[in-house]
N, C-alpha and C. Protein backbone atom coordinates (compact mmCIF):
# COMPACT_ATOMS: atom_id res chain seq x y z
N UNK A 1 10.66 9.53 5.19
CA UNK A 1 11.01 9.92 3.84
C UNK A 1 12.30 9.17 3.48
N UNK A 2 11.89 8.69 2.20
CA UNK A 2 13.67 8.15 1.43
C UNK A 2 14.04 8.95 0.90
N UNK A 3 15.03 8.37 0.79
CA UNK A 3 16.16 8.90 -0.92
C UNK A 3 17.04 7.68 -1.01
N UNK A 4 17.02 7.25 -2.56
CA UNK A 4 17.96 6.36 -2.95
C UNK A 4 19.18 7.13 -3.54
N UNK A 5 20.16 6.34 -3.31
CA UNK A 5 21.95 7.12 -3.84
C UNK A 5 21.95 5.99 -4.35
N UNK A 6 23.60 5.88 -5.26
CA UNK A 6 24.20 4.85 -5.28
C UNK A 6 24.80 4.17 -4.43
N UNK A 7 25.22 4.27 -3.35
CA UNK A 7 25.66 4.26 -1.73
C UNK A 7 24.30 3.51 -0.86
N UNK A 8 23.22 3.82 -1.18
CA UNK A 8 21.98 2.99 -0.32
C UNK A 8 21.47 4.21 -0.25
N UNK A 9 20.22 3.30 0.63
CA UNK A 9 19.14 4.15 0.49
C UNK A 9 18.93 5.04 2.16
N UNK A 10 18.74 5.89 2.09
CA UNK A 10 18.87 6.88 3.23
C UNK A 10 17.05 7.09 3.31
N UNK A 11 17.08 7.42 5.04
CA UNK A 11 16.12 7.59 5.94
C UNK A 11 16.06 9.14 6.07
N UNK A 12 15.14 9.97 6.52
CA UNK A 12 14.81 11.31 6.60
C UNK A 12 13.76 10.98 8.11
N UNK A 13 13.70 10.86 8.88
CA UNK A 13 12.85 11.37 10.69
C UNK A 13 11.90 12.28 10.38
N UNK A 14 12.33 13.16 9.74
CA UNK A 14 12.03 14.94 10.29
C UNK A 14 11.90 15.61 9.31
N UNK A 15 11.55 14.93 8.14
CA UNK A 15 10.95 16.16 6.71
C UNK A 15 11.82 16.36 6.13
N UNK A 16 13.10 15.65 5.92
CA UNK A 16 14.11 16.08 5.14
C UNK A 16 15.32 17.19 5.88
N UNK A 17 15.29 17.55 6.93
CA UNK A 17 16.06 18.00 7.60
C UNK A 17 17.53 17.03 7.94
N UNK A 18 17.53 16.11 8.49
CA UNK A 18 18.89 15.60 8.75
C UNK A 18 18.28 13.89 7.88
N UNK A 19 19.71 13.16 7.25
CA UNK A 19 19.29 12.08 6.61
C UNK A 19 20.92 11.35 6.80
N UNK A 20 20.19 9.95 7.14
CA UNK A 20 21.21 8.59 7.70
C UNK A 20 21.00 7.48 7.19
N UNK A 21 22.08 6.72 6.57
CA UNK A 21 22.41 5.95 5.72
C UNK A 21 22.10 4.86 6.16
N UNK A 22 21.08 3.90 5.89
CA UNK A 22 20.46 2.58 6.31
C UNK A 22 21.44 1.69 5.55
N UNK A 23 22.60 1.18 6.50
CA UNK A 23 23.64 0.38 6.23
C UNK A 23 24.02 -0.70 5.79
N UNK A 24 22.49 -1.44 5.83
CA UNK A 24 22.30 -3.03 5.38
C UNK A 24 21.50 -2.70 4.08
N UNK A 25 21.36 -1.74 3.80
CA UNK A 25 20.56 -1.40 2.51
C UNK A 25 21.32 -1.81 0.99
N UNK A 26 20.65 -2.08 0.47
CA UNK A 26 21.35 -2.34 -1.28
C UNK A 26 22.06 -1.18 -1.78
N UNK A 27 23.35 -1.75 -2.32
CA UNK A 27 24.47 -0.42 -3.43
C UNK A 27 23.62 -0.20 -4.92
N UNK A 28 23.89 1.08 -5.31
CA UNK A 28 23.67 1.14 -6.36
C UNK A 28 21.96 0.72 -6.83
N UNK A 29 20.78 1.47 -5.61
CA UNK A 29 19.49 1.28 -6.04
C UNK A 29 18.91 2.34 -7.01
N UNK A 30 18.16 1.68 -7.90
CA UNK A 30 17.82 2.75 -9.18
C UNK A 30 16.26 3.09 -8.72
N UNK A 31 15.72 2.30 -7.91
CA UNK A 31 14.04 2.44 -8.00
C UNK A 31 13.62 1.78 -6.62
N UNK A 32 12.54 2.67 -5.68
CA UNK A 32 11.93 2.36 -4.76
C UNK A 32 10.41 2.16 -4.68
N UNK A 33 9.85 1.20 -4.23
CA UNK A 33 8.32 1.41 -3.98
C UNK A 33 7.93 0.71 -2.61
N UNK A 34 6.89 1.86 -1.94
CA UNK A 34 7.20 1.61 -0.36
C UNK A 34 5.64 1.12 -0.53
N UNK A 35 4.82 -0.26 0.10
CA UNK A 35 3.93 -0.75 0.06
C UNK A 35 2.96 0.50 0.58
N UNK A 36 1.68 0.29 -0.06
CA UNK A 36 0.73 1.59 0.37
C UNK A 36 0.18 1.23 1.66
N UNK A 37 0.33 -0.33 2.34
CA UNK A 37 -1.05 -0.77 2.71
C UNK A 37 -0.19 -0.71 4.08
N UNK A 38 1.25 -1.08 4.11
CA UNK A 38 2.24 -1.31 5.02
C UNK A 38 3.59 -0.38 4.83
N UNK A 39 3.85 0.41 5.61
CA UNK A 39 4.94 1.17 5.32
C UNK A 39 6.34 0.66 5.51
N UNK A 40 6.16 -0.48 6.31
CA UNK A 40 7.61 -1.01 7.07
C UNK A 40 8.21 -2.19 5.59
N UNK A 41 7.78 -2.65 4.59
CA UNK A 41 7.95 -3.02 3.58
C UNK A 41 8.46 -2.35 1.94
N UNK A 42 9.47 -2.04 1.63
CA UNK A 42 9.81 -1.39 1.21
C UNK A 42 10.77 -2.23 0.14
N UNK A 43 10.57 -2.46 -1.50
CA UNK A 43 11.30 -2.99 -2.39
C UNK A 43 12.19 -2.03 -3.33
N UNK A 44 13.48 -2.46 -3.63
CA UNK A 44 14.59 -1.80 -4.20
C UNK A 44 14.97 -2.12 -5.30
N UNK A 45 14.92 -1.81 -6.25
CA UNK A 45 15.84 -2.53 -7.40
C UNK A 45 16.53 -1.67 -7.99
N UNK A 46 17.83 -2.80 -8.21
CA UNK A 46 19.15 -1.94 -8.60
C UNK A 46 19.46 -1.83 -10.20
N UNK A 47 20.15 -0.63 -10.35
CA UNK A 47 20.29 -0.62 -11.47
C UNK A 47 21.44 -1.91 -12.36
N UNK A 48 21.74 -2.95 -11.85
CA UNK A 48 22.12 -4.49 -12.37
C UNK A 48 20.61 -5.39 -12.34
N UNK A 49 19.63 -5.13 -12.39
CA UNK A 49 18.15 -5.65 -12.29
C UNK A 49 18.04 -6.68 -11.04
N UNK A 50 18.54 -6.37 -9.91
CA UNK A 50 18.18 -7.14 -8.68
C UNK A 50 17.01 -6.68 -7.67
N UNK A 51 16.35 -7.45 -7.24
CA UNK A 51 15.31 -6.52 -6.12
C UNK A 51 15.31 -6.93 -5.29
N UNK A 52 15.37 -6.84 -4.07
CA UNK A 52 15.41 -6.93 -3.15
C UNK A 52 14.07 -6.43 -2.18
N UNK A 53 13.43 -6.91 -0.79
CA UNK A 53 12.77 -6.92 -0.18
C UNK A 53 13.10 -6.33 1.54
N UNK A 54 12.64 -5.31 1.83
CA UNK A 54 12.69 -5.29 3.10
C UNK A 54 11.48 -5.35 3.91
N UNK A 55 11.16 -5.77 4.91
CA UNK A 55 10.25 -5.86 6.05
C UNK A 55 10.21 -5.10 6.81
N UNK A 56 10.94 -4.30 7.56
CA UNK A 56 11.40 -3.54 8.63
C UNK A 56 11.70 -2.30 8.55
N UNK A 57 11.01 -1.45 7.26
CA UNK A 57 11.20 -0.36 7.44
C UNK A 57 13.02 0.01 6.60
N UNK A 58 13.56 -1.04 5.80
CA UNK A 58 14.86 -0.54 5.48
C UNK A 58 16.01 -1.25 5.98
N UNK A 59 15.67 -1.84 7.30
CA UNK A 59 17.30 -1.93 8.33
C UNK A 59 17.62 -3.38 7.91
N UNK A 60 16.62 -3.80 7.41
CA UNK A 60 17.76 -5.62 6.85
C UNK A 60 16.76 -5.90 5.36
N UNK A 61 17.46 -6.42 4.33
CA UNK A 61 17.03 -6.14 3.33
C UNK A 61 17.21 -8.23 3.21
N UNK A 62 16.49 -8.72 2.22
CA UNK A 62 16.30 -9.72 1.43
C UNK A 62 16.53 -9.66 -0.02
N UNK A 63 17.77 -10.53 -0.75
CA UNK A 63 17.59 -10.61 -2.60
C UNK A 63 16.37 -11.47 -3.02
N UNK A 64 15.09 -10.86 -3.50
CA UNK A 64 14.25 -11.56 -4.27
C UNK A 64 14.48 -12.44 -5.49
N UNK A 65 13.51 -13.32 -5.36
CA UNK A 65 14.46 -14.31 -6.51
C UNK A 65 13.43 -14.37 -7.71
């Protein structure tokens, strides 16, 4: 489970019980969509209109161009 902050986007394990700040993640994300087909792919865009790409589930992110 996510949650986007302005701070990045945070991880949930366990149903929303304890949640940890994926550190390489983008500041200030307005919008998430986690691929249906692949879960470890996960795109961000911030509220300055940047998006960004991750592969890995969150832990290293890419600026899409």
């Amino acid at each position: 489970m996510y949650a986007a902050l302005r701070e990045g986007l945070y991880l949930s394990k366990d149903g929303g019980n304890q949640w940890s700040l994926l550190k390489k993640s983008p500041k200030g994300i307005a919008a998430i969509v986690i691929q249906p087909k692949d879960s470890s792919k996960i795109f961000a865009g911030t509220g300055d209109g940047k998006i960004f790409l991750s592969k890995d589930g969150g832990y290293s992110w890419g600026l899409q161009k």
